[in-house]
Protein backbone atom coordinates (compact mmCIF):
# COMPACT_ATOMS: atom_id res chain seq x y z
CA UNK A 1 71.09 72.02 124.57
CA UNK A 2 74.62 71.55 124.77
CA UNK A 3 77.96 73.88 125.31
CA UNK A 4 80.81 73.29 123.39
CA UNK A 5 83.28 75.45 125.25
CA UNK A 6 83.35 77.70 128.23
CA UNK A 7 85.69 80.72 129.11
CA UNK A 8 85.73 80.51 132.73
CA UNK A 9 86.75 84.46 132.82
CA UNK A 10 86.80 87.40 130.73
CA UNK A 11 87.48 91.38 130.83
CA UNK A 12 86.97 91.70 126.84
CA UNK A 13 84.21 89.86 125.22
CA UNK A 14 81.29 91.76 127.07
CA UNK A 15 82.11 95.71 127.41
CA UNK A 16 82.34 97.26 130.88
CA UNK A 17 81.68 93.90 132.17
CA UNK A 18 83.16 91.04 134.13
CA UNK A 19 81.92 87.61 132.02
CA UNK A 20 82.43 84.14 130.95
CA UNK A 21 81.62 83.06 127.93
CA UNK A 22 80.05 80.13 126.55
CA UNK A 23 80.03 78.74 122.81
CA UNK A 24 77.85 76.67 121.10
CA UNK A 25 78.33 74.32 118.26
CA UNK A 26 77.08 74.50 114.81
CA UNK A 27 76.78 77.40 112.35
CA UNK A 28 75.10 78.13 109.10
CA UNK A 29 78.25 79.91 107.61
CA UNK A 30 80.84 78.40 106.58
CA UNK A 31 83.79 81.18 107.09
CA UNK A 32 87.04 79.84 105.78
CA UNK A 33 89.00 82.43 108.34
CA UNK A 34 86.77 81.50 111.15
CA UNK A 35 88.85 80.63 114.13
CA UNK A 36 86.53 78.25 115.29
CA UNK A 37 86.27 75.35 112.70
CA UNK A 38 85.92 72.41 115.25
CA UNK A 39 82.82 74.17 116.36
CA UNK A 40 81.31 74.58 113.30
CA UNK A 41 82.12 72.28 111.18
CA UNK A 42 81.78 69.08 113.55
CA UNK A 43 81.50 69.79 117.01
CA UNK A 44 82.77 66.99 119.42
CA UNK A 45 79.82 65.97 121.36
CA UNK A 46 82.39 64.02 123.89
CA UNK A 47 83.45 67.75 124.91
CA UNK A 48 79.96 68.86 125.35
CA UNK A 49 78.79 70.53 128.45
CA UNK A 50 74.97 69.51 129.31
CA UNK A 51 73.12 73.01 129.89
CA UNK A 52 72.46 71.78 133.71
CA UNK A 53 76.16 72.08 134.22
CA UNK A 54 76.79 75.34 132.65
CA UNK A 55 73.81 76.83 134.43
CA UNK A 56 75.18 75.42 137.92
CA UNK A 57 78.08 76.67 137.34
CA UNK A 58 77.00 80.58 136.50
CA UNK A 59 75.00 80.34 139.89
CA UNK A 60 78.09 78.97 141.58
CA UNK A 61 80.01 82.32 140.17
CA UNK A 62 76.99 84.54 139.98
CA UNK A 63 78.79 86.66 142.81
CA UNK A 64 81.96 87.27 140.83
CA UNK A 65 79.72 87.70 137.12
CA UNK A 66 78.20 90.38 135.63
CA UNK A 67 77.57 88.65 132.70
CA UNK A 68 77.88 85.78 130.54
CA UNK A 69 78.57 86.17 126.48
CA UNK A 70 77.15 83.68 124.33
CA UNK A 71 78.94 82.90 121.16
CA UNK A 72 79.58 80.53 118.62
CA UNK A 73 79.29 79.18 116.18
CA UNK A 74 76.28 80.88 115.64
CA UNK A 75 73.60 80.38 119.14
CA UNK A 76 70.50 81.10 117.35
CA UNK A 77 70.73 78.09 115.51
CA UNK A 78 70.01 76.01 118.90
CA UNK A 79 66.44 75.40 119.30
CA UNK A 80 66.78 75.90 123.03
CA UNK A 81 68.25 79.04 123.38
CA UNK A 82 65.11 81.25 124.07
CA UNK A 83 64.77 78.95 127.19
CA UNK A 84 68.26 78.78 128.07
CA UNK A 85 68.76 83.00 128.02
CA UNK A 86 65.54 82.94 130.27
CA UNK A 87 67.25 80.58 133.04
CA UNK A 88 70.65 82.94 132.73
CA UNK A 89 68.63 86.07 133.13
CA UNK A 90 66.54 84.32 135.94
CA UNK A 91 70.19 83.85 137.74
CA UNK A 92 70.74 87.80 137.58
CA UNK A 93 73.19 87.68 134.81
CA UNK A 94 73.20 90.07 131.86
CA UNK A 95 73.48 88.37 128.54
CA UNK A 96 75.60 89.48 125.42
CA UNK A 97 74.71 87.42 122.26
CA UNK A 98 77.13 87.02 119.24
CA UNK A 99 75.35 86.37 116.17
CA UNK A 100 76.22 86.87 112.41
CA UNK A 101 72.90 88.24 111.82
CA UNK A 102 70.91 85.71 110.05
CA UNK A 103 67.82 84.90 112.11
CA UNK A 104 66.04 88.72 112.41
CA UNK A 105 62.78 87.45 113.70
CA UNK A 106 64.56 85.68 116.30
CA UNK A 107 66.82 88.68 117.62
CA UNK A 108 64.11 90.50 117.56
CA UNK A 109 61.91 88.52 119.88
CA UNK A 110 64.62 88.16 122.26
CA UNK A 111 65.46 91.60 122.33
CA UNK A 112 61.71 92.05 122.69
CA UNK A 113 61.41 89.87 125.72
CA UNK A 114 64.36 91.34 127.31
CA UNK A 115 66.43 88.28 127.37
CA UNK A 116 69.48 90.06 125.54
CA UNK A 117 71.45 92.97 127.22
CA UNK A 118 73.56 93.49 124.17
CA UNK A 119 74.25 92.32 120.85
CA UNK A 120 77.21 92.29 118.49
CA UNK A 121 76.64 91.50 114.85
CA UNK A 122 79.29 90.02 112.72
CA UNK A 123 79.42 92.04 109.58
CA UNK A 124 81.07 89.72 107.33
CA UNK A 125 81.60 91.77 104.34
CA UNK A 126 80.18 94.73 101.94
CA UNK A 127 77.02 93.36 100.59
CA UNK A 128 78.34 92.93 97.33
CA UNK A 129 81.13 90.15 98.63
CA UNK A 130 79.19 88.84 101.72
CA UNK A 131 79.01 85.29 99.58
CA UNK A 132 82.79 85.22 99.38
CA UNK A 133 83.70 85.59 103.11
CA UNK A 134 80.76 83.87 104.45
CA UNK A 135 81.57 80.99 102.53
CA UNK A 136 78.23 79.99 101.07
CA UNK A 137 77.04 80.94 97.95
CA UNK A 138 73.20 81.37 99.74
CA UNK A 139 73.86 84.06 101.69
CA UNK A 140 70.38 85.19 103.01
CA UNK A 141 71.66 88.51 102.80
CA UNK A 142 67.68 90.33 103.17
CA UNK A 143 68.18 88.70 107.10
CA UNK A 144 70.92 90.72 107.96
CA UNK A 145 70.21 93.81 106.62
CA UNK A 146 66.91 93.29 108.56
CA UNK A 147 69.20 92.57 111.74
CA UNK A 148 71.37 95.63 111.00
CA UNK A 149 68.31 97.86 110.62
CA UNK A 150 66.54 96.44 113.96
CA UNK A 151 69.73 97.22 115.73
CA UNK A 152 70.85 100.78 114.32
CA UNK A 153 66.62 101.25 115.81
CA UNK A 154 68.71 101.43 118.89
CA UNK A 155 66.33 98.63 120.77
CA UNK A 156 69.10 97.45 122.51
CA UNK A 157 72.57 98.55 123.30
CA UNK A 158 74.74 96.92 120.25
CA UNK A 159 77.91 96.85 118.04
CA UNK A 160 78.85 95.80 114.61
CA UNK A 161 82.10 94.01 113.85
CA UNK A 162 84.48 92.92 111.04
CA UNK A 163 87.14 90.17 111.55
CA UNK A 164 89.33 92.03 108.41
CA UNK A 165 91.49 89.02 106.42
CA UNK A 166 94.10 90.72 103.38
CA UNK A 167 92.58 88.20 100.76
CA UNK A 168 89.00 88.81 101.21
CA UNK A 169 88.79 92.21 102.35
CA UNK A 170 89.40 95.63 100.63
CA UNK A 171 89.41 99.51 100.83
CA UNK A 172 86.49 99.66 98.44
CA UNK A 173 84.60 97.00 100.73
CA UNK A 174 85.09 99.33 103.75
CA UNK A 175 83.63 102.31 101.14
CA UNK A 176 80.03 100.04 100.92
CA UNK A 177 79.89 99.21 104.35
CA UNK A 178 80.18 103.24 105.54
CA UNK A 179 77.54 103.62 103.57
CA UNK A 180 75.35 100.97 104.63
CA UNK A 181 75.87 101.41 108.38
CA UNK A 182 74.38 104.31 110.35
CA UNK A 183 76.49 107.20 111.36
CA UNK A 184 76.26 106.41 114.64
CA UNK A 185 76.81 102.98 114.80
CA UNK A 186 79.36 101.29 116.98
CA UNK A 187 81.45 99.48 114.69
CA UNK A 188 84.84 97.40 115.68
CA UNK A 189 87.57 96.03 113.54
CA UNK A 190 89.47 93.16 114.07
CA UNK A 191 92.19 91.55 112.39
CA UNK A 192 92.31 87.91 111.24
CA UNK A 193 94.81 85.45 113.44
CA UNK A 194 95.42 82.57 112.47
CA UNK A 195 93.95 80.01 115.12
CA UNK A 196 95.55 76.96 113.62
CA UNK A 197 91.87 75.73 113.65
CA UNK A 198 91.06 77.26 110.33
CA UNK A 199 88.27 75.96 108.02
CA UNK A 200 89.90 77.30 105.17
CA UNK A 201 94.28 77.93 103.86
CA UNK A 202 96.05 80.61 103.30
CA UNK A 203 94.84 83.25 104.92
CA UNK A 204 96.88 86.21 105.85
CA UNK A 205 96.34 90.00 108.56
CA UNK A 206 96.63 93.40 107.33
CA UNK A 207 99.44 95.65 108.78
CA UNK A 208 97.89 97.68 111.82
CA UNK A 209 98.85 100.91 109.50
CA UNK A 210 96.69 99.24 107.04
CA UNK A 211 93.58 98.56 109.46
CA UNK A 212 94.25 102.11 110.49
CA UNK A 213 93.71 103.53 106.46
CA UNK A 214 90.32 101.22 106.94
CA UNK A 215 89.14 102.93 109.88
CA UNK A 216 89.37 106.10 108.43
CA UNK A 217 87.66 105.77 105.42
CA UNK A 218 84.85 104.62 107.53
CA UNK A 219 85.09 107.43 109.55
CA UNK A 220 84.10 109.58 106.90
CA UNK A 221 80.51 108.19 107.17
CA UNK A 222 80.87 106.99 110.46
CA UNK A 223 81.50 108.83 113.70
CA UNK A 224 82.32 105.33 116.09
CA UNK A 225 84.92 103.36 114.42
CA UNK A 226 87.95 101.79 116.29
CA UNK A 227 90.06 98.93 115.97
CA UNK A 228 90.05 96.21 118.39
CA UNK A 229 92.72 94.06 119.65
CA UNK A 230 95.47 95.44 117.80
């Protein structure tokens, strides 16, 4: 299994925790906001980082880690990655996984095992426009409702989180997903920046007073809503 990018240091990606956090390549959305196109559209293998080196280099800085995030892309595409969480754990790390959601039977078996410390699931969209921002018209939208459900369960300590783009994303969206969300659900929102490594144009953020109208609509169903990095 390979690494497509590694962030050596980080105070924000895993909460209450001093990380790094490493991406892999390869996803099975096609997001035209995502920030990350190279990595999902056509990851450069010359770039790659052979699992034996990441893995050295988490025990080298196991003393200084808490934790290591694992993002994407989306990492439970890689065939490997059930192994891969087991050597991190074995080095005494705790392991946040990014995922959009799509692979339920999967999450579930590595929250099961314990191999996953804490989970954030992308929630792309209300149900009703999840083909539009995911950017595939066979959205297998059953999978992440089953991820949302095992998660709101409470198995494992969690969030939910919307990257929130002006053409793609409106008040009546925010209305559906209230009311598909438990109450007490943890549930970020983020506004769109534009990376420059875009896999779709013209793309455009919401005003911070806007985002702010967002979160409290939610809140009205929803008694954890916040924005993030605004």
């Amino acid at each position: 299994m390979k690494i497509f990018g590694l962030q050596k240091l980080t105070l924000l990606d895993y909460p209450g925790k001093v990380a790094c956090t490493a991406f892999t390549g390869g996803c099975n959305f096609c997001c035209p906001f995502c920030h990350n196109a190279s990595l999902v559209v056509n990851p450069d293998v010359s770039y790659a980082m052979e699992e034996a080196e990441l893995l050295a280099f988490l025990r080298k800085r196991e003393p200084v880690l808490d934790g290591i995030c694992i993002s994407g892309g989306e990492p439970l595409l890689q065939p490997n990655i059930e192994l891969l969480i087991a050597r991190i754990k074995d080095i005494g790390l705790s392991v946040k996984l990014d995922t959009n959601g799509s692979f339920p039977a999967l999450l579930r078996r590595l929250i099961e095992h314990k191999l996953v410390d804490y989970v954030a699931m992308d929630i792309k969209n209300s149900k009703e426009n999840y083909f539009k921002t995911s950017g595939t018209d066979k959205v297998p939208l059953k999978n992440m409702e089953e991820s949302a459900e095992l998660l709101m369960s409470h198995v494992v300590p969690y969030e939910f989180r919307t990257t929130v783009v002006r053409e793609l994303h409106t008040a009546a969206d925010f209305v559906a997903i209230g009311k598909w969300l438990s109450k007490d659900s943890p549930y970020f929102l983020q506004n769109f920046v534009n990376s420059g490594d875009l896999i779709g144009e013209n793309f455009s953020a919401y005003q911070k007073s806007e985002m702010e109208i967002f979160v409290q609509i939610l809140r009205k169903t929803m008694n954890f809503v916040e924005l993030r990095g605004i």
